[in-house]
Protein backbone atom coordinates (compact mmCIF):
# COMPACT_ATOMS: atom_id res chain seq x y z
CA UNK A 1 6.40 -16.35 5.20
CA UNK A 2 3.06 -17.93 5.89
CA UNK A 3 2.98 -22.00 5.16
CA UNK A 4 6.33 -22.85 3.77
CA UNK A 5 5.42 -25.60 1.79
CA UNK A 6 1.63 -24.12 1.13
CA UNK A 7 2.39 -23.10 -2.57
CA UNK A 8 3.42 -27.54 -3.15
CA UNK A 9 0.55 -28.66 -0.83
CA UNK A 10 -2.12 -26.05 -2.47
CA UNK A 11 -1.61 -25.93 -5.95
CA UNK A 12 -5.46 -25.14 -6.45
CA UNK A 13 -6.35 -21.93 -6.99
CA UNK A 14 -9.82 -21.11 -4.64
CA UNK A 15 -12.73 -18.97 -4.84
CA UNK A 16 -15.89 -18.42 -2.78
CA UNK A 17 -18.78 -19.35 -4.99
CA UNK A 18 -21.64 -16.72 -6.59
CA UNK A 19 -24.55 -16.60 -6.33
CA UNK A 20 -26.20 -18.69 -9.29
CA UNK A 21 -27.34 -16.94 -12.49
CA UNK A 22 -30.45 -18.15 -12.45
CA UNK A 23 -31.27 -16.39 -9.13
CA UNK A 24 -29.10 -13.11 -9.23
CA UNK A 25 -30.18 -11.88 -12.56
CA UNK A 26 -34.04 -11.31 -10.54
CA UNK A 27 -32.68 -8.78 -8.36
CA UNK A 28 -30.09 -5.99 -7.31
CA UNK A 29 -28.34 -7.86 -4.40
CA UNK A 30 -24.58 -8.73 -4.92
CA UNK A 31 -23.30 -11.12 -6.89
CA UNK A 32 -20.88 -12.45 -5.36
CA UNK A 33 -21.36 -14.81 -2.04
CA UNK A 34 -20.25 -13.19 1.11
CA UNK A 35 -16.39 -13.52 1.95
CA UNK A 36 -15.49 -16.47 4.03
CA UNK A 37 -12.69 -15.91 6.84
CA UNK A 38 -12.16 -19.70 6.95
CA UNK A 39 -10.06 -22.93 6.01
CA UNK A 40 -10.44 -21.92 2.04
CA UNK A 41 -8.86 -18.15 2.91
CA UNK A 42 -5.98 -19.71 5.31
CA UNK A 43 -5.35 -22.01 2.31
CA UNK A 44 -5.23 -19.44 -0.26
CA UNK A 45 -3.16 -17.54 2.29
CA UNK A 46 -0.51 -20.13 2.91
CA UNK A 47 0.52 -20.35 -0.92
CA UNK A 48 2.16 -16.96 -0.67
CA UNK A 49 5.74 -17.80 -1.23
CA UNK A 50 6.98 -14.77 0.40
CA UNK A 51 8.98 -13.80 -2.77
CA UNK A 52 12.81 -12.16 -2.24
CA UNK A 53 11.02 -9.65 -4.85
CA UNK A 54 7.44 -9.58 -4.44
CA UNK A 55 6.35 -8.10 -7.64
CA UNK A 56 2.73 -7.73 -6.51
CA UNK A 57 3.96 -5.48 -4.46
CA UNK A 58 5.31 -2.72 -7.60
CA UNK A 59 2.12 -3.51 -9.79
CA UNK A 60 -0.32 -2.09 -7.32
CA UNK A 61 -0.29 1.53 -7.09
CA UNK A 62 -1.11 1.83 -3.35
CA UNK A 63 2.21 -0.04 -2.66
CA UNK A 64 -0.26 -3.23 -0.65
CA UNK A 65 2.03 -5.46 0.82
CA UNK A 66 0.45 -8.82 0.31
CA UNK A 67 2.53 -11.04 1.76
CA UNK A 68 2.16 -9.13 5.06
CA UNK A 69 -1.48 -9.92 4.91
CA UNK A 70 -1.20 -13.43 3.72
CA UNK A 71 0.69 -14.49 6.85
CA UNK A 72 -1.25 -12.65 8.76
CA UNK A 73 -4.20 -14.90 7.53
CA UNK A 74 -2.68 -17.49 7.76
CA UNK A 75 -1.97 -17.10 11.04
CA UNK A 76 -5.58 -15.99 12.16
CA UNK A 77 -4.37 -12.66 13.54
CA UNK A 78 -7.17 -10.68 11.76
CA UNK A 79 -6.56 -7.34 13.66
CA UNK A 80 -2.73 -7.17 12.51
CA UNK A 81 -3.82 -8.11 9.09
CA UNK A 82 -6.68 -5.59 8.82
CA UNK A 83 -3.85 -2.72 10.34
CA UNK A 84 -1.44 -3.80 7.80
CA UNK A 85 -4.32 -3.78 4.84
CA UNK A 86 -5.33 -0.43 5.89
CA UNK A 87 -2.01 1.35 6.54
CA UNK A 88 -1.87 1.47 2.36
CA UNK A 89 -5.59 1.26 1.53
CA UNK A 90 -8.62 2.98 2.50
CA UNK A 91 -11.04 1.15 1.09
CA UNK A 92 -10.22 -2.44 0.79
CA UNK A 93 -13.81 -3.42 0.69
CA UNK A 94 -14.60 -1.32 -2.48
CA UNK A 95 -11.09 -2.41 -4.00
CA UNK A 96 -11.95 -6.13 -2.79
CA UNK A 97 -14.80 -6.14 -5.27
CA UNK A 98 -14.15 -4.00 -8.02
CA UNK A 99 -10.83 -3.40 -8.96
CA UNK A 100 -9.22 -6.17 -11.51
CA UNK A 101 -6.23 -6.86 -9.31
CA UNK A 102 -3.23 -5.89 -11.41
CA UNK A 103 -1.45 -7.57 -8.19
CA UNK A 104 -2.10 -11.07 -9.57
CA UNK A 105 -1.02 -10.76 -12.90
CA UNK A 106 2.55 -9.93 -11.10
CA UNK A 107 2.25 -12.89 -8.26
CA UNK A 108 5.59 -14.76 -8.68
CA UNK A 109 3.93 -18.08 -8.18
CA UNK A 110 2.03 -16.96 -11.25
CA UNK A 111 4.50 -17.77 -13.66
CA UNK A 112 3.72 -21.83 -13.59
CA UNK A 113 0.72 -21.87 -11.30
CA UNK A 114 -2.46 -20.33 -10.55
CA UNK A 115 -1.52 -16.80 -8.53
CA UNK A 116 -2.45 -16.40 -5.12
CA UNK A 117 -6.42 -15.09 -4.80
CA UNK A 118 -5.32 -11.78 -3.46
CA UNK A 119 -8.05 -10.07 -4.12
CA UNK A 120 -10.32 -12.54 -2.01
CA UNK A 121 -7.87 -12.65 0.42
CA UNK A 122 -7.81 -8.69 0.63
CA UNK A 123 -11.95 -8.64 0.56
CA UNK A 124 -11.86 -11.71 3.57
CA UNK A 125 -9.88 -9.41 5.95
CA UNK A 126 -11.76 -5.89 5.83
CA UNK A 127 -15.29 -7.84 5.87
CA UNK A 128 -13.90 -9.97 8.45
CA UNK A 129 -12.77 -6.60 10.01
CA UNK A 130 -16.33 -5.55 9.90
CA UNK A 131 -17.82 -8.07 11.14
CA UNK A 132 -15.73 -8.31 14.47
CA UNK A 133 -16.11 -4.50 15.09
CA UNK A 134 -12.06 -4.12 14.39
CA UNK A 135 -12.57 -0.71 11.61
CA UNK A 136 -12.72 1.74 14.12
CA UNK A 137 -12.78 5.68 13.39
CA UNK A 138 -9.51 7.19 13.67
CA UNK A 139 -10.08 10.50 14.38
CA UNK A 140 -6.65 13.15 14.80
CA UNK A 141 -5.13 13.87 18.66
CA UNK A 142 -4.88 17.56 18.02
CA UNK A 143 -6.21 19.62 15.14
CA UNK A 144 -3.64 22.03 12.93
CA UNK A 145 -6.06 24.76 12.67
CA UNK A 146 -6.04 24.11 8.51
CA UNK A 147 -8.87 23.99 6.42
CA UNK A 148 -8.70 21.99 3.31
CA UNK A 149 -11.41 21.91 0.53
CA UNK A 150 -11.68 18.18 -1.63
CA UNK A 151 -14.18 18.73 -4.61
CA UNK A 152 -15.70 14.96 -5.45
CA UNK A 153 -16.16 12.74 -3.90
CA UNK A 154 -14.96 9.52 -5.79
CA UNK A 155 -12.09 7.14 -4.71
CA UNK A 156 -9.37 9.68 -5.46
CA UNK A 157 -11.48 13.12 -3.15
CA UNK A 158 -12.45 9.98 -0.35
CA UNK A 159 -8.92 8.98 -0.09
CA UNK A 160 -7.58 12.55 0.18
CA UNK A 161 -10.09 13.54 2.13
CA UNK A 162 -9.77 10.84 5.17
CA UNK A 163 -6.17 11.00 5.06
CA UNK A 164 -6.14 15.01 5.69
CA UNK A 165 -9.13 14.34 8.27
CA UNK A 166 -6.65 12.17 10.26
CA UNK A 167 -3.80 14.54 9.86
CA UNK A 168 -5.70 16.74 11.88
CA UNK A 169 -6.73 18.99 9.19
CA UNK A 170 -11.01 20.71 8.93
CA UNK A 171 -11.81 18.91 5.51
CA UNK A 172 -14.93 19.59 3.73
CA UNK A 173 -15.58 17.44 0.41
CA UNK A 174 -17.94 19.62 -1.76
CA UNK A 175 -20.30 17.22 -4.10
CA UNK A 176 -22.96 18.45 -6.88
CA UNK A 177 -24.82 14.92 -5.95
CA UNK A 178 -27.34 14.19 -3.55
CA UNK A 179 -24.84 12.23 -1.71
CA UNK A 180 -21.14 11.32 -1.90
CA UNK A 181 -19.07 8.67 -3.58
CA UNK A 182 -19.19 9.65 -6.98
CA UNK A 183 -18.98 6.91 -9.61
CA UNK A 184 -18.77 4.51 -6.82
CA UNK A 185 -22.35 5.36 -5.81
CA UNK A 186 -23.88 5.99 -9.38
CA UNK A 187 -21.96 4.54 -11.88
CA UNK A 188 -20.78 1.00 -10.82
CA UNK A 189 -24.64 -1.47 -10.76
CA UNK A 190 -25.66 -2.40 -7.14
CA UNK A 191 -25.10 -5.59 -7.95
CA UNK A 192 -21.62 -5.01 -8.02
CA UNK A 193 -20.98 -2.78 -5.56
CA UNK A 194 -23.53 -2.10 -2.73
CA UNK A 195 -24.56 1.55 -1.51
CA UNK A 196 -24.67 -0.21 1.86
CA UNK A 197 -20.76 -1.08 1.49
CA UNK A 198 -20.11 2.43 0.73
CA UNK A 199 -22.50 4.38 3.63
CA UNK A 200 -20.60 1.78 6.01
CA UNK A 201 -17.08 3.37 5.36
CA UNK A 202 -18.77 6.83 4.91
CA UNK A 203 -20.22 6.51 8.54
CA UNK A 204 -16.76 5.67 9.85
CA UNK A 205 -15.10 9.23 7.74
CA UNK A 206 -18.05 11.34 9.35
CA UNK A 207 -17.07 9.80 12.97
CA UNK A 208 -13.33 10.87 12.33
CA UNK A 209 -14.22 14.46 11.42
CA UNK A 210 -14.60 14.65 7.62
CA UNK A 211 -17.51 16.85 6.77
CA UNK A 212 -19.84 16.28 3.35
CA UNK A 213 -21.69 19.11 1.92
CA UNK A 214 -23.49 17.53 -0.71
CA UNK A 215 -25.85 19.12 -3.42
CA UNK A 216 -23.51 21.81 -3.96
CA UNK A 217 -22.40 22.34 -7.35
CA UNK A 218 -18.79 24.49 -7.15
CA UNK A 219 -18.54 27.03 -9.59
CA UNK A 220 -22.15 27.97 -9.25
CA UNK A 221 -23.66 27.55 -5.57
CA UNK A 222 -20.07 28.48 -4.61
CA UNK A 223 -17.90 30.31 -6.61
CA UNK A 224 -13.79 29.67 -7.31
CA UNK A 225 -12.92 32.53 -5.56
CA UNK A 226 -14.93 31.65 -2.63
CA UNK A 227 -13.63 28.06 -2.72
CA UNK A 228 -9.81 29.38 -1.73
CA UNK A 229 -10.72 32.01 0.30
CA UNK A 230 -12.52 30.15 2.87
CA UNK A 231 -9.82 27.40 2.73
CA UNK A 232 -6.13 27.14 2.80
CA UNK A 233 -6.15 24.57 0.15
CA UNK A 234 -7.98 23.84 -2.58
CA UNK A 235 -8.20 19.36 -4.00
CA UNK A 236 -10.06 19.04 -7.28
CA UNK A 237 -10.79 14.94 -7.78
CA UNK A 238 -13.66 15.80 -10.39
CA UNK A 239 -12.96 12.91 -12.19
CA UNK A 240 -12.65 12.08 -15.96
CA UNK A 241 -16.59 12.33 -16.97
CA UNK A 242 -16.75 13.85 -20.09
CA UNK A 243 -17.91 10.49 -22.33
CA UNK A 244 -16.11 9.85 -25.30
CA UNK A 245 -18.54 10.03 -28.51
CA UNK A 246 -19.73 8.31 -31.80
CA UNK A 247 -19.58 10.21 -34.31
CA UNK A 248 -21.43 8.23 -37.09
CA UNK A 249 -25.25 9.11 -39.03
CA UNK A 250 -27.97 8.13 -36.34
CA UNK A 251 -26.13 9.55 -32.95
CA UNK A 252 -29.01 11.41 -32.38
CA UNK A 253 -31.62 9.47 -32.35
CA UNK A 254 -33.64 8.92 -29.56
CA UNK A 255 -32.64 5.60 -27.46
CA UNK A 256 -29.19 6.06 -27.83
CA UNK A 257 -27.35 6.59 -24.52
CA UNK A 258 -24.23 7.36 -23.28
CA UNK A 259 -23.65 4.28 -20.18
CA UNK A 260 -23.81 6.86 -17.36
CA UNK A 261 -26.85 7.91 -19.04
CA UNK A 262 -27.95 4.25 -18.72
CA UNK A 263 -26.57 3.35 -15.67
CA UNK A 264 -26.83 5.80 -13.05
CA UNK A 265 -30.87 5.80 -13.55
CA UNK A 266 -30.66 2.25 -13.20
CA UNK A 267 -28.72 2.67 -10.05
CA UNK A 268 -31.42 5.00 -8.60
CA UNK A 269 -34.31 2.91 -9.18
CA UNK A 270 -32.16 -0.61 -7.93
CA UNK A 271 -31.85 2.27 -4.51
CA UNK A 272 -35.68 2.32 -4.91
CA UNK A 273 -36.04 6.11 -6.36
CA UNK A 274 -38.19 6.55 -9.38
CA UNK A 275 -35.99 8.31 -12.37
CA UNK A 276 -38.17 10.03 -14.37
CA UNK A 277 -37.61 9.13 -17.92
CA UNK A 278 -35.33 6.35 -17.00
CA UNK A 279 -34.16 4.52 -20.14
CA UNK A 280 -35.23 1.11 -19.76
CA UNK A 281 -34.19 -2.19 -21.64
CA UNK A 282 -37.36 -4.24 -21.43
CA UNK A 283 -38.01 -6.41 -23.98
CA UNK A 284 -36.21 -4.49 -25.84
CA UNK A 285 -33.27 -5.22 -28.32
CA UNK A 286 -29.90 -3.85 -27.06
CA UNK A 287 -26.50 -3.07 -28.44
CA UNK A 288 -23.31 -2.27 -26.50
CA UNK A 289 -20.78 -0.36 -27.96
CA UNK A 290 -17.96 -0.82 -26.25
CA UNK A 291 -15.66 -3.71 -24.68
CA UNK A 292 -15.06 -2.42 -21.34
CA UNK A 293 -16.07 -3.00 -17.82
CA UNK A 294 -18.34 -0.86 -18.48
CA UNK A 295 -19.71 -2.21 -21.18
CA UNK A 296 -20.12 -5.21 -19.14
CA UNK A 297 -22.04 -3.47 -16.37
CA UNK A 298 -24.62 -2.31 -18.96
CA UNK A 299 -25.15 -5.46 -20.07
CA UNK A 300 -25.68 -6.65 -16.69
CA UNK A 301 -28.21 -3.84 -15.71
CA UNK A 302 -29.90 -4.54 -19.29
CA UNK A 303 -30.29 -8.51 -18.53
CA UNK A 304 -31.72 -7.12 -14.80
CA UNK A 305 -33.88 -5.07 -16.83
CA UNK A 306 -35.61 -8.02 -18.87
CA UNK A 307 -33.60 -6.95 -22.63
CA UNK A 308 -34.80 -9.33 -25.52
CA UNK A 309 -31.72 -9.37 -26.57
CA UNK A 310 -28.17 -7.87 -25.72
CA UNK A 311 -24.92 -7.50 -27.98
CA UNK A 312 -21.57 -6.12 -26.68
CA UNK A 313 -19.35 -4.99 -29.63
CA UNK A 314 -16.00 -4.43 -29.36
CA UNK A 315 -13.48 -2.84 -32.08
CA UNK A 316 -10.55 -4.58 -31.05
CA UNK A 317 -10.02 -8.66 -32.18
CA UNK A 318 -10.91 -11.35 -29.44
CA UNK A 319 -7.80 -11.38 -26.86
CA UNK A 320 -5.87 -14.69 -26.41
CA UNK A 321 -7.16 -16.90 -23.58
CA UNK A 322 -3.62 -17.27 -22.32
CA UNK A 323 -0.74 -14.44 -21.63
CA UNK A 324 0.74 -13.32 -25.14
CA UNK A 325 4.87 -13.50 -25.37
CA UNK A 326 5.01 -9.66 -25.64
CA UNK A 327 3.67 -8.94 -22.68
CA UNK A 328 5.28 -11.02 -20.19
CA UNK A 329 5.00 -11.39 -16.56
CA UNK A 330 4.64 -9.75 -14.72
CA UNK A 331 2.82 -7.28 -16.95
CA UNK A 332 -1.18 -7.14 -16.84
CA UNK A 333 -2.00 -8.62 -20.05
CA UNK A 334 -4.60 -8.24 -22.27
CA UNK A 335 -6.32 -11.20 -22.25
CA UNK A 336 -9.89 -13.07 -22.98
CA UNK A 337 -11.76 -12.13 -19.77
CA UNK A 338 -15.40 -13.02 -18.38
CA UNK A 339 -17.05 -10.66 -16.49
CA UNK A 340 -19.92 -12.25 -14.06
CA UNK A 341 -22.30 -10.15 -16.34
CA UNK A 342 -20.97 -12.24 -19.41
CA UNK A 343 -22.41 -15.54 -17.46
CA UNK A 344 -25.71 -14.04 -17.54
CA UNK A 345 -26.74 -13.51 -20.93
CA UNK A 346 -26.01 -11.66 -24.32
CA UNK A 347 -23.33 -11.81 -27.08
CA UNK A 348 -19.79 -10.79 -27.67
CA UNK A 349 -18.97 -9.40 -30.75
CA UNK A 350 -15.64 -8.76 -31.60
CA UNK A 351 -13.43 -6.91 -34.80
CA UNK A 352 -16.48 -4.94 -35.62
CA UNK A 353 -16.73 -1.46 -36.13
CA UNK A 354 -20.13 0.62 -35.86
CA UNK A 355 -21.22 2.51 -39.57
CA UNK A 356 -24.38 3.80 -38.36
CA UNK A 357 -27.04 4.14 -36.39
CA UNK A 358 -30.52 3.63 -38.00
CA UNK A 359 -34.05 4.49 -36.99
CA UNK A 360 -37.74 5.21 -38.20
CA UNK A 361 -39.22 8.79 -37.11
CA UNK A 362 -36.62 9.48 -34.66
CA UNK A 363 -36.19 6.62 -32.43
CA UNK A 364 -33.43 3.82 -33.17
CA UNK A 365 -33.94 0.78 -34.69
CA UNK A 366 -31.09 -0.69 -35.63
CA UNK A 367 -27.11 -0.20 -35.88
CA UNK A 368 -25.17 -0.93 -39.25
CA UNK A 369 -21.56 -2.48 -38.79
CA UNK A 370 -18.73 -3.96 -40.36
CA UNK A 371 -16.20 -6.59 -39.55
CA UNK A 372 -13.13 -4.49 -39.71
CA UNK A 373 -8.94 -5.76 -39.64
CA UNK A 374 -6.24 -3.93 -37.45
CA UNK A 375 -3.60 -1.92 -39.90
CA UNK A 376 -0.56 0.09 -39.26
CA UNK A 377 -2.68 2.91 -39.93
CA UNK A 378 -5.97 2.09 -37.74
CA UNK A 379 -8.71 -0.49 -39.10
CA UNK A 380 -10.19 -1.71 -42.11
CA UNK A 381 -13.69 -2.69 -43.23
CA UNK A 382 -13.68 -6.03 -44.47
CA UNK A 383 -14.99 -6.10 -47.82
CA UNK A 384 -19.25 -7.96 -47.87
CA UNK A 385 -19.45 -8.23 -43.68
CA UNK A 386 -21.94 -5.35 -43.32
CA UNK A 387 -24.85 -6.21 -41.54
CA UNK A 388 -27.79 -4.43 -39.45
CA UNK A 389 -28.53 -5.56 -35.64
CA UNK A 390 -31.73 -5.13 -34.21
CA UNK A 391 -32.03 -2.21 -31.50
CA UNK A 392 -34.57 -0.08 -29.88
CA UNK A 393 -31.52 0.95 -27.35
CA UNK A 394 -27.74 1.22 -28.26
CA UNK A 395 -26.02 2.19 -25.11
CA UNK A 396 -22.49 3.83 -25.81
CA UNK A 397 -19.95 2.86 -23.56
CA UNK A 398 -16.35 4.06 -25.07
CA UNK A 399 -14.99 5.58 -21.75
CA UNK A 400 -14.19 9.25 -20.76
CA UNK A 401 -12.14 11.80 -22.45
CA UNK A 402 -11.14 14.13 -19.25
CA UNK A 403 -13.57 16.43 -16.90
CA UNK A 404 -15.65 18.39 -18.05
CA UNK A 405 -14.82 22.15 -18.79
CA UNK A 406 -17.37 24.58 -16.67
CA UNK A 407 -17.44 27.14 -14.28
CA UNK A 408 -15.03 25.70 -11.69
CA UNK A 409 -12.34 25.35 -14.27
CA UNK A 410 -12.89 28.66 -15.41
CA UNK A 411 -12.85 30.28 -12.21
CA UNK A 412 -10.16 28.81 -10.79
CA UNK A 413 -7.78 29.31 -13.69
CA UNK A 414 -6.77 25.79 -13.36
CA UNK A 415 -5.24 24.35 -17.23
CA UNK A 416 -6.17 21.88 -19.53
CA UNK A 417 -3.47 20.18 -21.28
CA UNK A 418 -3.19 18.33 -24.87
CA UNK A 419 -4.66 15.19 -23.29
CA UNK A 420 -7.62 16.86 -21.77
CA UNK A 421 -6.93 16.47 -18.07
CA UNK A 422 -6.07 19.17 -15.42
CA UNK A 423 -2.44 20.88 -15.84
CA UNK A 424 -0.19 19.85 -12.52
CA UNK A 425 3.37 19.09 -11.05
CA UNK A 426 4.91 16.04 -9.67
CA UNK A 427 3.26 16.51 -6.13
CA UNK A 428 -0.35 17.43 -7.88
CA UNK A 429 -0.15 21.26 -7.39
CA UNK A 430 -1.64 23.06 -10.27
CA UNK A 431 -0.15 26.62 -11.50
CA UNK A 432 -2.81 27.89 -9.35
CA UNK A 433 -1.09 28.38 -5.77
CA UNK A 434 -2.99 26.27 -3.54
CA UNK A 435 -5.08 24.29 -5.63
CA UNK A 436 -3.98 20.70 -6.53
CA UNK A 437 -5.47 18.14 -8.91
CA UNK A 438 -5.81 14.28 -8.33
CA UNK A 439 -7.27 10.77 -9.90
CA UNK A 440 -8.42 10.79 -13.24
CA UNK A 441 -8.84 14.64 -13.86
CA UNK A 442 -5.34 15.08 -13.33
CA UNK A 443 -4.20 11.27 -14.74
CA UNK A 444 -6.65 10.78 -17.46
CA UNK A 445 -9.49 7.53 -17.15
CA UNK A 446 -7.84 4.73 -15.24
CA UNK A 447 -8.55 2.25 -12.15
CA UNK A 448 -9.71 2.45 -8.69
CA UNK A 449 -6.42 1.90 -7.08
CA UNK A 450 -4.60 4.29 -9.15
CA UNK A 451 -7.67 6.73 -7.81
CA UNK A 452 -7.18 6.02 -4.29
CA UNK A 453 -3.56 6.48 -4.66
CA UNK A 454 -3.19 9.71 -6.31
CA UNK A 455 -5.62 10.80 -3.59
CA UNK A 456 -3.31 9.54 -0.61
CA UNK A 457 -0.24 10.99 -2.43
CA UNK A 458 -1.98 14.50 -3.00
CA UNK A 459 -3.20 14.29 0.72
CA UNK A 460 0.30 13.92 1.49
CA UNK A 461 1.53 16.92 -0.69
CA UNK A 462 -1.47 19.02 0.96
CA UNK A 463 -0.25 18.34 4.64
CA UNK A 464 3.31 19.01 3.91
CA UNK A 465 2.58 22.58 1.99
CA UNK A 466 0.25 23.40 4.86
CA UNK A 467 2.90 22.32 7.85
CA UNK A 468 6.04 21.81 6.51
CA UNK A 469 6.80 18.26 7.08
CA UNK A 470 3.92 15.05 6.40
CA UNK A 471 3.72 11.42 8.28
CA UNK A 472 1.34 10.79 5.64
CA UNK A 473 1.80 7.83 2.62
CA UNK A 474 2.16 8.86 -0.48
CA UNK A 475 2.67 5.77 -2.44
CA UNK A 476 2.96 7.78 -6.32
CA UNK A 477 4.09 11.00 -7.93
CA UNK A 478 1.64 12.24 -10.46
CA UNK A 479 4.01 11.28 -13.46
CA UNK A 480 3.76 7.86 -12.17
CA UNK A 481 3.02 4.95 -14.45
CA UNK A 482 1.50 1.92 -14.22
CA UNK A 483 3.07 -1.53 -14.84
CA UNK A 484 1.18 -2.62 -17.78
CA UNK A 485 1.83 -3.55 -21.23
């Protein structure tokens, strides 16, 4: 283990600082402070107890090995620890910053102290990485004279896509976008996650081999048919982007959006491009509808924006600030959490449930709720809590109900089951001989690292159906689940 005492002697649980509110809310840069590779990180490091059963290890999908890393930190040997981050993760950078680190709910020392900052600890090594010139491309020795189509190009189609690239496959990731990364590109506010971060690990997948044809939409500028017979295999990571709706009086109205709607605009502009009809908050009022992350990234965009006023409803009752008994560790519980968009401005609302949407010759003006109480059967209004909230822009931001039904689907005969997501086995093969399906078109909306794993696993399915054996990782089947309440 790393410092076997470090978990008595550090019983402080350490964080680089952000940048203040008062200063990141005026532009797009990051909000967080860069990573430190220093005495605070070796610290943090050294209370890793090394556990018989490290748990963190079975709550993250990639199957991360913290401890590894931790002594590796500890230690100062920041080329093993980058090897051993990146033998289970491709993208610890992206990870590092946005996912919510299911890993630390399950930290052993977790149970009666602070868990270890894995996340920070995870971030420190790849940008330390970086910044000696230790993430090197990898390209293959020999080439297996395969060719394997990826369409996306989110976490899940990246993933897949280097791992096939350095098995010595021709990989080609098709995307309808002017450039790849999906979501990670579009949908998550530059001020969370840099397109600079992004193009850096890009540059190093076009060095290995991977090729990006962007601005091609499958299904139109190429066809299904076309699709499998130029390549041996065939790895739909679409994505779950089909929003879920509101289906209440005033939906229609003009200013209410849908939070890619919202967001990606706001993305473009923050990348200095010029949106036409970008929906804009400016002193405007501004309602939320929804308790999610992103939720929270619209409210940060709208504060960016200059918003009179923001509101972030949420259906469910406020969370508990500490771990409830029925979901014990080393479960991720539901609890009270603060985004860094939460620091900057607006109001939670919680328990309340949206009755309508109201407006004045077409263009919102307000939104009509209710307090409302869980039942066995769903929620109930609570009797003289209606109420109308000012709002020239409701943004809805209720998730994603599976991907979206078009051409592609259609001509590759791939299935849509009862839950709305792409029909497949255990190893992500569809009923369509050589086409597979992985992240959240095949797995339904969920997190990064369940994204990034189902695309390693499904790389690792690909290789073996195309050569009969794999090296490759393939840390989940698809009827894996998470370890969650």
């Amino acid at each position: 283990m790393a410092d076997p005492r470090g978990f008595l002697r550090t019983r402080d649980r350490e964080l680089p600082a952000d940048r203040a509110v008062s200063v990141r809310i005026l532009d797009w840069a990051e909000v967080h402070g860069p990573s430190q590779a220093g005495a605070m990180v070796a610290r943090q490091a050294g209370r890793c107890m090394d556990c018989g059963v490290p748990f963190c290890h079975h709550a993250c999908p990639l199957g991360n090995v913290m401890p590894e890393w931790n002594d590796l930190v500890w230690r100062g040997q920041w080329q093993d620890a980058a090897d051993r981050l990146h033998m289970t993760n491709n993208f610890p950078e992206i990870t590092g910053r946005i996912c919510p680190a299911p890993c630390e709910s399950a930290c052993v020392l977790g149970i009666n102290q602070p868990p270890v900052t894995i996340r920070n600890i995870e971030l420190s090594i790849v940008e330390e990485a970086f910044e000696r010139g230790l993430v090197q491309p990898a390209p293959p020795h020999r080439m297996t004279g395969h060719s394997v189509a990826v369409v996306g190009s989110g976490p899940a189609g990246l993933a897949a896509a280097q791992q096939l690239t350095r098995a010595g496959h021709t990989v080609c990731v098709y995307e309808r976008a002017d450039a790849p990364g999906g979501l990670l590109r579009y949908g998550i506010p530059e001020y969370k996650l840099p397109a600079a971060i992004l193009e850096r690990r890009l540059d190093v997948m076009r060095a290995e081999g991977t090729v990006f044809r962007c601005g091609v939409d499958v299904g139109g500028d190429i066809t299904g048919d076309e699709l499998r017979s130029r390549h041996d295999a065939v790895l739909l990571t679409v994505g779950s982007t089909i929003p879920r709706d509101l289906p209440v009086p005033g939906r229609d109205l003009a200013g209410v959006r849908t939070a890619m709607e919202y967001l990606v605009p706001a993305n473009l502009a923050a990348l200095g491009q010029a949106p036409v009809g970008q929906p804009l908050a400016t002193d405007r009022d501004v309602v939320v509808i929804g308790g999610g992350d992103t939720g929270a990234d619209c409210v940060g965009t709208a504060v960016r924006q200059g918003a009179r006023s923001i509101t972030q409803l949420e259906i469910l009752a406020e969370p508990p600030h500490e771990r409830p008994a029925g979901q014990p560790w080393p479960t991720y519980p539901q609890v009270f959490r603060v985004n860094s968009a939460h620091e900057e401005g607006g109001e939670r609302v919680f328990a309340v449930s949206t009755l309508a949407i109201e407006g004045d010759d077409g263009v919102v003006t307000g939104l009509r709720l209710v307090d409302v109480e869980r039942t066995a059967t769903g929620f109930s209004p609570v009797a003289g809590t209606e109420r109308t909230l000012p709002a020239q822009l409701v943004v809805l931001a209720l998730g994603f109900a599976g991907p979206e039904r078009g051409a592609i689907v259609e001509q590759l005969g791939v299935e849509i089951d009862g839950r709305g997501v792409l029909v497949r086995d255990d190893d992500f093969a569809t009923p369509v001989p050589g086409v597979y399906a992985a992240g959240d078109c095949g797995r339904g909306q969920s997190l990064i690292v369940w994204a990034i794993a189902e695309g390693r696993a499904a790389a690792a399915a690909i290789d073996r159906a195309l050569t009969g054996a794999t090296d490759l990782h393939a840390p989940v089947r698809a009827s894996t689940m998470a370890l969650r309440a």
